[in-house]
Each structure stands twice: as C-alpha cells, then as structure tokens.
PDB file of N, CA and C in Angstrom:
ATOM      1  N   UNK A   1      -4.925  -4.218  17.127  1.00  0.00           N
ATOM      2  CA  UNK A   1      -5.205  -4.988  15.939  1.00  0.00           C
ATOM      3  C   UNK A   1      -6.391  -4.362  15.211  1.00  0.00           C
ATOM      4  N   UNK A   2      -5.867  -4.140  13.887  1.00  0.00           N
ATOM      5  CA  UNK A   2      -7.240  -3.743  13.364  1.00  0.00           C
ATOM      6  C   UNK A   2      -8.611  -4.470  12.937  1.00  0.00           C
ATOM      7  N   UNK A   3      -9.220  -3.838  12.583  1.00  0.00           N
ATOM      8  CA  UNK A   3     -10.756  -4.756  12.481  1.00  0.00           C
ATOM      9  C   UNK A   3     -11.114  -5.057  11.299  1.00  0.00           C
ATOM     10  N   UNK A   4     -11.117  -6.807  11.114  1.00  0.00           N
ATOM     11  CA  UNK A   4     -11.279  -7.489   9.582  1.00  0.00           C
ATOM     12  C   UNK A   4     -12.759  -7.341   9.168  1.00  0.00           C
ATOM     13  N   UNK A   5     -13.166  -6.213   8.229  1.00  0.00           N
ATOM     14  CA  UNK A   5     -14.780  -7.007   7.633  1.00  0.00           C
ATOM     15  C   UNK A   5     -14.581  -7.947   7.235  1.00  0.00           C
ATOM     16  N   UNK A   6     -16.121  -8.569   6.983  1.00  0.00           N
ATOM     17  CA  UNK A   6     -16.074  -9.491   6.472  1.00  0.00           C
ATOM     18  C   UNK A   6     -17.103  -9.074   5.076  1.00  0.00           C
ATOM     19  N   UNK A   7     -16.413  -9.488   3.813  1.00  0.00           N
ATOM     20  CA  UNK A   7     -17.178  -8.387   2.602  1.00  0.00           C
ATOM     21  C   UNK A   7     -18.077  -9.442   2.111  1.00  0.00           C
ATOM     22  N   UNK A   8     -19.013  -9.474   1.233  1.00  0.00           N
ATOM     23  CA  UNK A   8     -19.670 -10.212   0.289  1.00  0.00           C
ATOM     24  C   UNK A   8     -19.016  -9.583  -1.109  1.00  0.00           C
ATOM     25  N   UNK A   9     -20.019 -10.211  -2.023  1.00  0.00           N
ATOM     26  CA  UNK A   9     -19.273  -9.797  -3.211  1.00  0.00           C
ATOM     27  C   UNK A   9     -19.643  -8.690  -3.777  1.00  0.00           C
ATOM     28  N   UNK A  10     -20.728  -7.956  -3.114  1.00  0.00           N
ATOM     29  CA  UNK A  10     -20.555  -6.807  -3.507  1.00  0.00           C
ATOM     30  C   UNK A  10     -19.607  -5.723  -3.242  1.00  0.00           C
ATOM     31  N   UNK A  11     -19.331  -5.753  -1.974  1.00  0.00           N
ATOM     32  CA  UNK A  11     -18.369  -5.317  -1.325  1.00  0.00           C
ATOM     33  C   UNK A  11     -16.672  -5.591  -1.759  1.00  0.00           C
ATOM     34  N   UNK A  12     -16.625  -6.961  -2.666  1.00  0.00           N
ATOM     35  CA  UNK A  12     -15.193  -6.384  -2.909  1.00  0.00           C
ATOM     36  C   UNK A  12     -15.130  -6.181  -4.405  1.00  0.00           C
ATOM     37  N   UNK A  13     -16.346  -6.361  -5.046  1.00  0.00           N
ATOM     38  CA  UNK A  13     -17.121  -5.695  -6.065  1.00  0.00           C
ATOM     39  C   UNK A  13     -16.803  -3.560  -6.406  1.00  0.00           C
ATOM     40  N   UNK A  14     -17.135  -3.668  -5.314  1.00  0.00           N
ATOM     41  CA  UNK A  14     -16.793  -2.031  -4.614  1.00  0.00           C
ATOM     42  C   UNK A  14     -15.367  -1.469  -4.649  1.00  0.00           C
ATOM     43  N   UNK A  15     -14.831  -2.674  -3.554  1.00  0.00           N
ATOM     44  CA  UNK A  15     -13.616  -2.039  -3.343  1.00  0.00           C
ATOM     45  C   UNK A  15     -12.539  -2.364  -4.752  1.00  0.00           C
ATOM     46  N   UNK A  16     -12.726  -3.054  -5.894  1.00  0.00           N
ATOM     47  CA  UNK A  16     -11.895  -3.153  -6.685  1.00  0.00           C
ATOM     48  C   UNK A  16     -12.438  -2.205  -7.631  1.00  0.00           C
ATOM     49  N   UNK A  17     -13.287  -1.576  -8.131  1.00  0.00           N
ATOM     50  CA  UNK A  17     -14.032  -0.088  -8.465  1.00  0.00           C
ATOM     51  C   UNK A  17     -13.359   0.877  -8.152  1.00  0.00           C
ATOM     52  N   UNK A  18     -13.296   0.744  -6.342  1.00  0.00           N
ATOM     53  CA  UNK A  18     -12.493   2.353  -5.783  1.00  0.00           C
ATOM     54  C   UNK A  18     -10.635   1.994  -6.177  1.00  0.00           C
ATOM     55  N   UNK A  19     -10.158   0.867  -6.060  1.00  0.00           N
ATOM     56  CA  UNK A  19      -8.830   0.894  -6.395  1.00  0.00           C
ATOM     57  C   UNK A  19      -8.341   0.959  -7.793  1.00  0.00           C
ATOM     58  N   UNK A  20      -9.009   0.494  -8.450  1.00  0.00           N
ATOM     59  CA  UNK A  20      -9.155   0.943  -9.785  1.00  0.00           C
ATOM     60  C   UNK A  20      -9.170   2.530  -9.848  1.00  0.00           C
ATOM     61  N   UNK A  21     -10.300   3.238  -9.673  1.00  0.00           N
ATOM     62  CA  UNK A  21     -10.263   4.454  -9.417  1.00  0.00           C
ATOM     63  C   UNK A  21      -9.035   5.028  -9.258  1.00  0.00           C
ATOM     64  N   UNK A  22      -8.577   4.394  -8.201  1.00  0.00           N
ATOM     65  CA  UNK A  22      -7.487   5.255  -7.530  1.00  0.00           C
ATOM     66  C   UNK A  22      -5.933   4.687  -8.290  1.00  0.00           C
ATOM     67  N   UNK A  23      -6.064   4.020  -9.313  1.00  0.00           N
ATOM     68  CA  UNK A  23      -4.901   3.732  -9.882  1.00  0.00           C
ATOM     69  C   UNK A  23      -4.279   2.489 -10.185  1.00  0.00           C
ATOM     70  N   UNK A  24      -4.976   1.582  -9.175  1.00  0.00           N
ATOM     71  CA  UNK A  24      -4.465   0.390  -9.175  1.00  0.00           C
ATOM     72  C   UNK A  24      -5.209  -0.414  -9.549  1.00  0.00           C
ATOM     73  N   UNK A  25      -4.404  -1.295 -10.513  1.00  0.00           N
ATOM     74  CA  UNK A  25      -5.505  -2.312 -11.231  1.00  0.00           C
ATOM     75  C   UNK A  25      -6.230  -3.828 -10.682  1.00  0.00           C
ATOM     76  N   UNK A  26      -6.977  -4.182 -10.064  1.00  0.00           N
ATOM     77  CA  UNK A  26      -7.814  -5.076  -9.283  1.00  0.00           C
ATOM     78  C   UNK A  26      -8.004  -6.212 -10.591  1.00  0.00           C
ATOM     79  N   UNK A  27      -7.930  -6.227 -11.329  1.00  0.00           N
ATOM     80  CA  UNK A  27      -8.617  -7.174 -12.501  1.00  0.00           C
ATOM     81  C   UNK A  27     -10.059  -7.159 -12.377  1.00  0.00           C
ATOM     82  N   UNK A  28     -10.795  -8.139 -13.346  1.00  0.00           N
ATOM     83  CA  UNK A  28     -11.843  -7.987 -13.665  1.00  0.00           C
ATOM     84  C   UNK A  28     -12.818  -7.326 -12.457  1.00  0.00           C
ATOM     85  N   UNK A  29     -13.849  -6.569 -12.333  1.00  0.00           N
ATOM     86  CA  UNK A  29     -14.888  -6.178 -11.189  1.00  0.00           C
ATOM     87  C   UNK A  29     -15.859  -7.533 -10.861  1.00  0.00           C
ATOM     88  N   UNK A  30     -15.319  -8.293 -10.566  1.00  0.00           N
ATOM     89  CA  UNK A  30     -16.337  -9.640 -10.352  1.00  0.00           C
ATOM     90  C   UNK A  30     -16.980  -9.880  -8.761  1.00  0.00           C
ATOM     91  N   UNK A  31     -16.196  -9.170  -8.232  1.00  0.00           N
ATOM     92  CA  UNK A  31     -16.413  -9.623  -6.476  1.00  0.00           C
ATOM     93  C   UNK A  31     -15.967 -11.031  -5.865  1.00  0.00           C
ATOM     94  N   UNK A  32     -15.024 -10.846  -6.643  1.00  0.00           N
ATOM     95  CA  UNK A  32     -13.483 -12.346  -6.198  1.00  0.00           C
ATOM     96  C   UNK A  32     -12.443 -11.942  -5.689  1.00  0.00           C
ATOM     97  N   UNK A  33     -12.200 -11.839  -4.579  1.00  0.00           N
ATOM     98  CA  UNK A  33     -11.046 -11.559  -3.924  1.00  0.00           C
ATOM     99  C   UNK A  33      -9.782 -12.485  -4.660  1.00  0.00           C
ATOM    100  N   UNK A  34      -9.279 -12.341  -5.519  1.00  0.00           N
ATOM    101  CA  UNK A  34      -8.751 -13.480  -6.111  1.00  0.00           C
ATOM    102  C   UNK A  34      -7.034 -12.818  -6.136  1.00  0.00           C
ATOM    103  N   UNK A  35      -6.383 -13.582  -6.605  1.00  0.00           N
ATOM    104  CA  UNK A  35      -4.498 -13.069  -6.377  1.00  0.00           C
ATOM    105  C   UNK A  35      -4.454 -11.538  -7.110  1.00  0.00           C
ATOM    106  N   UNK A  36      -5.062 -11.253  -8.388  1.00  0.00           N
ATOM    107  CA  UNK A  36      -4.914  -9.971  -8.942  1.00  0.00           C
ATOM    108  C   UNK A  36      -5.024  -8.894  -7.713  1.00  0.00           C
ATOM    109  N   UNK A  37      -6.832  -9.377  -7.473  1.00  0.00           N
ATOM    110  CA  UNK A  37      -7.532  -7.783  -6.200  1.00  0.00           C
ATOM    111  C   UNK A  37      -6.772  -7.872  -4.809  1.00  0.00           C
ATOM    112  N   UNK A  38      -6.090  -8.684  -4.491  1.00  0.00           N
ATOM    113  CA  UNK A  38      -5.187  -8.787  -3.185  1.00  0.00           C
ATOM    114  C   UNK A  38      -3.851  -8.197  -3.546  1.00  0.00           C
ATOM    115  N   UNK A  39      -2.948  -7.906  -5.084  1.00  0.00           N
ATOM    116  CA  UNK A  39      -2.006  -7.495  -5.264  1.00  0.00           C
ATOM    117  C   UNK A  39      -2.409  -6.410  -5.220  1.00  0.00           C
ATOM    118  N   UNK A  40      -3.485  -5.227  -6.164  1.00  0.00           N
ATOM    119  CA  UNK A  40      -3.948  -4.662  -6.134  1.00  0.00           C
ATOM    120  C   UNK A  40      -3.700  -3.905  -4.411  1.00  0.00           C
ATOM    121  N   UNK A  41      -4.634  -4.511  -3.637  1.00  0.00           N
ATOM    122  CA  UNK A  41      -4.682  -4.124  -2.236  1.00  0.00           C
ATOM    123  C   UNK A  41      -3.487  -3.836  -1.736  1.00  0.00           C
ATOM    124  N   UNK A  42      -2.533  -4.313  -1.626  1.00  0.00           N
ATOM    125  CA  UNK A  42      -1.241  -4.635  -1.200  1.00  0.00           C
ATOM    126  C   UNK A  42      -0.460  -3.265  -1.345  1.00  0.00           C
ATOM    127  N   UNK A  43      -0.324  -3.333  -2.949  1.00  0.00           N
ATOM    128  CA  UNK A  43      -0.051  -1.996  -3.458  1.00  0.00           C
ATOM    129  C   UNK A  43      -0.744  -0.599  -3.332  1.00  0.00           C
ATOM    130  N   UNK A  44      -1.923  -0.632  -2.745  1.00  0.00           N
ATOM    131  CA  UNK A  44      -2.275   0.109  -2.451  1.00  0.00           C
ATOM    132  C   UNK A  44      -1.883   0.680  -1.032  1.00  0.00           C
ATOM    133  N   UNK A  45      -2.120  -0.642   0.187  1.00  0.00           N
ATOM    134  CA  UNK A  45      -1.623  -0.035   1.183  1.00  0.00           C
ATOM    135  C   UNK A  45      -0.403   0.043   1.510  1.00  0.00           C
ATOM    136  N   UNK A  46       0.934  -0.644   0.670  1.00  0.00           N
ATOM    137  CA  UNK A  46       1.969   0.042   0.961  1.00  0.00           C
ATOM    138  C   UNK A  46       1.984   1.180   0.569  1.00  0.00           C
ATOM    139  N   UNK A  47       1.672   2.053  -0.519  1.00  0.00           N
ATOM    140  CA  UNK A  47       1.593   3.537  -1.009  1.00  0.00           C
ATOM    141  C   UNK A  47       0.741   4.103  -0.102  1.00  0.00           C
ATOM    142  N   UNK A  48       0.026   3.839   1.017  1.00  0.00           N
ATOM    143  CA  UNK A  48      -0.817   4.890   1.909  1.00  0.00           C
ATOM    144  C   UNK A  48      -0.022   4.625   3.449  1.00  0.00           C
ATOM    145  N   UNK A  49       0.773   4.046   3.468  1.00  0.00           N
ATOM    146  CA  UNK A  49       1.454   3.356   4.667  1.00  0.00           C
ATOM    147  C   UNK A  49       0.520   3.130   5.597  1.00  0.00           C
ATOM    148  N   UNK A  50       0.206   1.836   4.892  1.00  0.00           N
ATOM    149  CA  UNK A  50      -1.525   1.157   5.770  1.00  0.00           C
ATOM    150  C   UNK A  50      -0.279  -0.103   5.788  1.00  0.00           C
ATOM    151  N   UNK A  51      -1.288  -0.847   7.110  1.00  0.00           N
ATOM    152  CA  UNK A  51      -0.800  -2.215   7.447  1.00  0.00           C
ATOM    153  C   UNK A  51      -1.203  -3.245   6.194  1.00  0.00           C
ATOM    154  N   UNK A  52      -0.387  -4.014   5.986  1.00  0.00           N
ATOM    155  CA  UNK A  52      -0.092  -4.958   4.741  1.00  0.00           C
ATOM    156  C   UNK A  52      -0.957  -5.987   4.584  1.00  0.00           C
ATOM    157  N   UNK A  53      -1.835  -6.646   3.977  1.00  0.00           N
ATOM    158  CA  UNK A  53      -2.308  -7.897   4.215  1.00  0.00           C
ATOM    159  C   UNK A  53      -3.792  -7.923   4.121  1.00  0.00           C
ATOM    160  N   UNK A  54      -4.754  -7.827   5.039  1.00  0.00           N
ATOM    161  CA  UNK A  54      -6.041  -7.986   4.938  1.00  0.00           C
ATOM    162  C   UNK A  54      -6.731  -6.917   4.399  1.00  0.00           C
ATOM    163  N   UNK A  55      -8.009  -6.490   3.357  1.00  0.00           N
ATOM    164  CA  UNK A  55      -8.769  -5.291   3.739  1.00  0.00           C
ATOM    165  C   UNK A  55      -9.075  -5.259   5.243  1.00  0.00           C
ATOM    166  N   UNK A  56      -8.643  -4.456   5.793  1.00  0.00           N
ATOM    167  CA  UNK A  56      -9.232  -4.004   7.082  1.00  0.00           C
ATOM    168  C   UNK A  56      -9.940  -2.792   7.057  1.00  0.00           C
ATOM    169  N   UNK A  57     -10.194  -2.258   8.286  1.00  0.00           N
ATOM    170  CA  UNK A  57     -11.164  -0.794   8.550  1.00  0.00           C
ATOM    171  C   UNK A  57     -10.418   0.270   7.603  1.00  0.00           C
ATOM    172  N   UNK A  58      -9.129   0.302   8.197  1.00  0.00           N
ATOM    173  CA  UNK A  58      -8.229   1.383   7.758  1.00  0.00           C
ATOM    174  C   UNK A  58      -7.941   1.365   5.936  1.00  0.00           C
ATOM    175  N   UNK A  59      -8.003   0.296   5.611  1.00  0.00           N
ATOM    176  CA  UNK A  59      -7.678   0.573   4.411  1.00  0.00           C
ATOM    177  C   UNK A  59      -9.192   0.000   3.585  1.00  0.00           C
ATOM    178  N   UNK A  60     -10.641   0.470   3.676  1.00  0.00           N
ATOM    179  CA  UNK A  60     -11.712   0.776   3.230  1.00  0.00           C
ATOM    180  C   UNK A  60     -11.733   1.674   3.280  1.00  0.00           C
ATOM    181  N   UNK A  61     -11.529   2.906   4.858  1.00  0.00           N
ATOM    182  CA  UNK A  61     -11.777   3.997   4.900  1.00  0.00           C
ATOM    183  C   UNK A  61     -10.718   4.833   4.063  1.00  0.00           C
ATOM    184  N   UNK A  62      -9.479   4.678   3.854  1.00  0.00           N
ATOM    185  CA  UNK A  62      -8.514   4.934   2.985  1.00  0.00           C
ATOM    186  C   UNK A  62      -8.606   4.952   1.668  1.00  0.00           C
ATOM    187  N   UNK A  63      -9.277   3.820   1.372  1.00  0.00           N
ATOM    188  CA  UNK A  63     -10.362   3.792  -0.417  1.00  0.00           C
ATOM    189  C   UNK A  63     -11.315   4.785   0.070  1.00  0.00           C
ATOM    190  N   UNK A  64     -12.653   5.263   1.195  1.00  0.00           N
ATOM    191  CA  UNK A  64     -13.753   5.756   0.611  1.00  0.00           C
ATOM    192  C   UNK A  64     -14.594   5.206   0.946  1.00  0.00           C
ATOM    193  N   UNK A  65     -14.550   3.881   1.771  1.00  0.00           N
ATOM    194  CA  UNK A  65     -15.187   2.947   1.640  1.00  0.00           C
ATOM    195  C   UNK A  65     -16.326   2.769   3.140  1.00  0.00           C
ATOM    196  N   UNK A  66     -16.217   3.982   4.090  1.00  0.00           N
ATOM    197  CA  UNK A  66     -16.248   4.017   5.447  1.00  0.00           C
ATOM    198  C   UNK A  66     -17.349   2.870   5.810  1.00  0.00           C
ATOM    199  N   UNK A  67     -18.472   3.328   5.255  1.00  0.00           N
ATOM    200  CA  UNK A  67     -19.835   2.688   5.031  1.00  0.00           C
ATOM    201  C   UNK A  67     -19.815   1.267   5.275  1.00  0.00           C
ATOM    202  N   UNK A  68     -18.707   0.644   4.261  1.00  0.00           N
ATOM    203  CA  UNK A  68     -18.616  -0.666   3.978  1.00  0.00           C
ATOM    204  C   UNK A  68     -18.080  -1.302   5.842  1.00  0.00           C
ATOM    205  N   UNK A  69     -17.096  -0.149   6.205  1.00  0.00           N
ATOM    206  CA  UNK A  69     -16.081  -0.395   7.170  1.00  0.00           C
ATOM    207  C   UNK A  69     -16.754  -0.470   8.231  1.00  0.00           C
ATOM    208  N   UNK A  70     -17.713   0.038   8.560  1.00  0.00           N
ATOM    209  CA  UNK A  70     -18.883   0.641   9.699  1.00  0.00           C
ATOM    210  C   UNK A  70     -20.162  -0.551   9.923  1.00  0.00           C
ATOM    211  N   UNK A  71     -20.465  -0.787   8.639  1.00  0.00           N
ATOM    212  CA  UNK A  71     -21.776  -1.613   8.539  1.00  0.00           C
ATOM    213  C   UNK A  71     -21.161  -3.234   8.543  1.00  0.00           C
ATOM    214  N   UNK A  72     -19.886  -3.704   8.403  1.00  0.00           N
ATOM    215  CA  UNK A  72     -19.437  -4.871   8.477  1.00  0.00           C
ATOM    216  C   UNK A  72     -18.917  -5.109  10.189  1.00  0.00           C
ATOM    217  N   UNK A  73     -18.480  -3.883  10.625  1.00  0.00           N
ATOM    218  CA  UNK A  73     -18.060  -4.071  12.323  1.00  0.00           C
ATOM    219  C   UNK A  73     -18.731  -4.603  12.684  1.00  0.00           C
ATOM    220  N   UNK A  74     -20.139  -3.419  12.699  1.00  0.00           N
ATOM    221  CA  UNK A  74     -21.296  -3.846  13.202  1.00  0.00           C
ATOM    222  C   UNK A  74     -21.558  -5.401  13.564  1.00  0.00           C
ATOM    223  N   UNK A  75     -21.859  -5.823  12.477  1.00  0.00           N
ATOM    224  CA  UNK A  75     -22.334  -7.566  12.497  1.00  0.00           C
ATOM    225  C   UNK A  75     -21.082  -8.498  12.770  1.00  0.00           C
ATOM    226  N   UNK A  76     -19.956  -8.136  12.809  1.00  0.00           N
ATOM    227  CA  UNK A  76     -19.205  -9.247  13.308  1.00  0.00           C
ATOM    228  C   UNK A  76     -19.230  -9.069  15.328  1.00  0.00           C
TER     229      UNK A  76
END
C-alpha cells in the first residue's frame, strides 16, 4: 500500500502548479483539494500508470514533488 501525505494548503497549492505545468488543468491555485484538482490528479495518474485515487508518494514524486513526499512520511 502506498503512503498517503497528508498536504496543507500549500502543498496542494504546489501540486496543482506542477499539474498544471504538466498539462493538466487543476482549477484555480487555491490549495483546495476540491472536485476540479482531484480530476486533474486522476488524469494525471492514469496517463503515468500510477495507482488511481489519493495523492500518494508515487504520484508527488511523479509530479516533482519528492520533498513534499519525504517531509510528509516523515510526520505521519
């Protein structure tokens, strides 16, 4: 099972920045995990053939995001 951070809002602040980046549109950069930045996600990790559903480790480090992926383990 992979490993769920747990983000604040900067962090998904971040990660809708890097998916944006990378093509996919997150809606506004607010740091709301909200239905847009979860479709967003979705679509992202079916196109990287990442597991479906949560940001996990694998699909931060897949954005870029290692840092985020590393420093959230940590504390849970």
């Amino acid at each position: 099972m992979a490993a769920v951070p747990r983000l604040d809002d900067d962090g998904v602040r971040r990660v809708q920045g890097l998916l944006r980046q990378k093509g996919f549109e997150p809606g506004r950069l607010d740091g709301i995990l909200g239905p847009v930045t979860r479709g967003a996600v979705r679509a992202f990790q079916e196109r990287y053939g990442l597991k479906v559903g949560e940001i996990d480790n694998q699909t931060l480090f897949a954005l870029g995001a290692a840092d985020l992926a590393s420093a959230t383990a940590a504390s849970n």
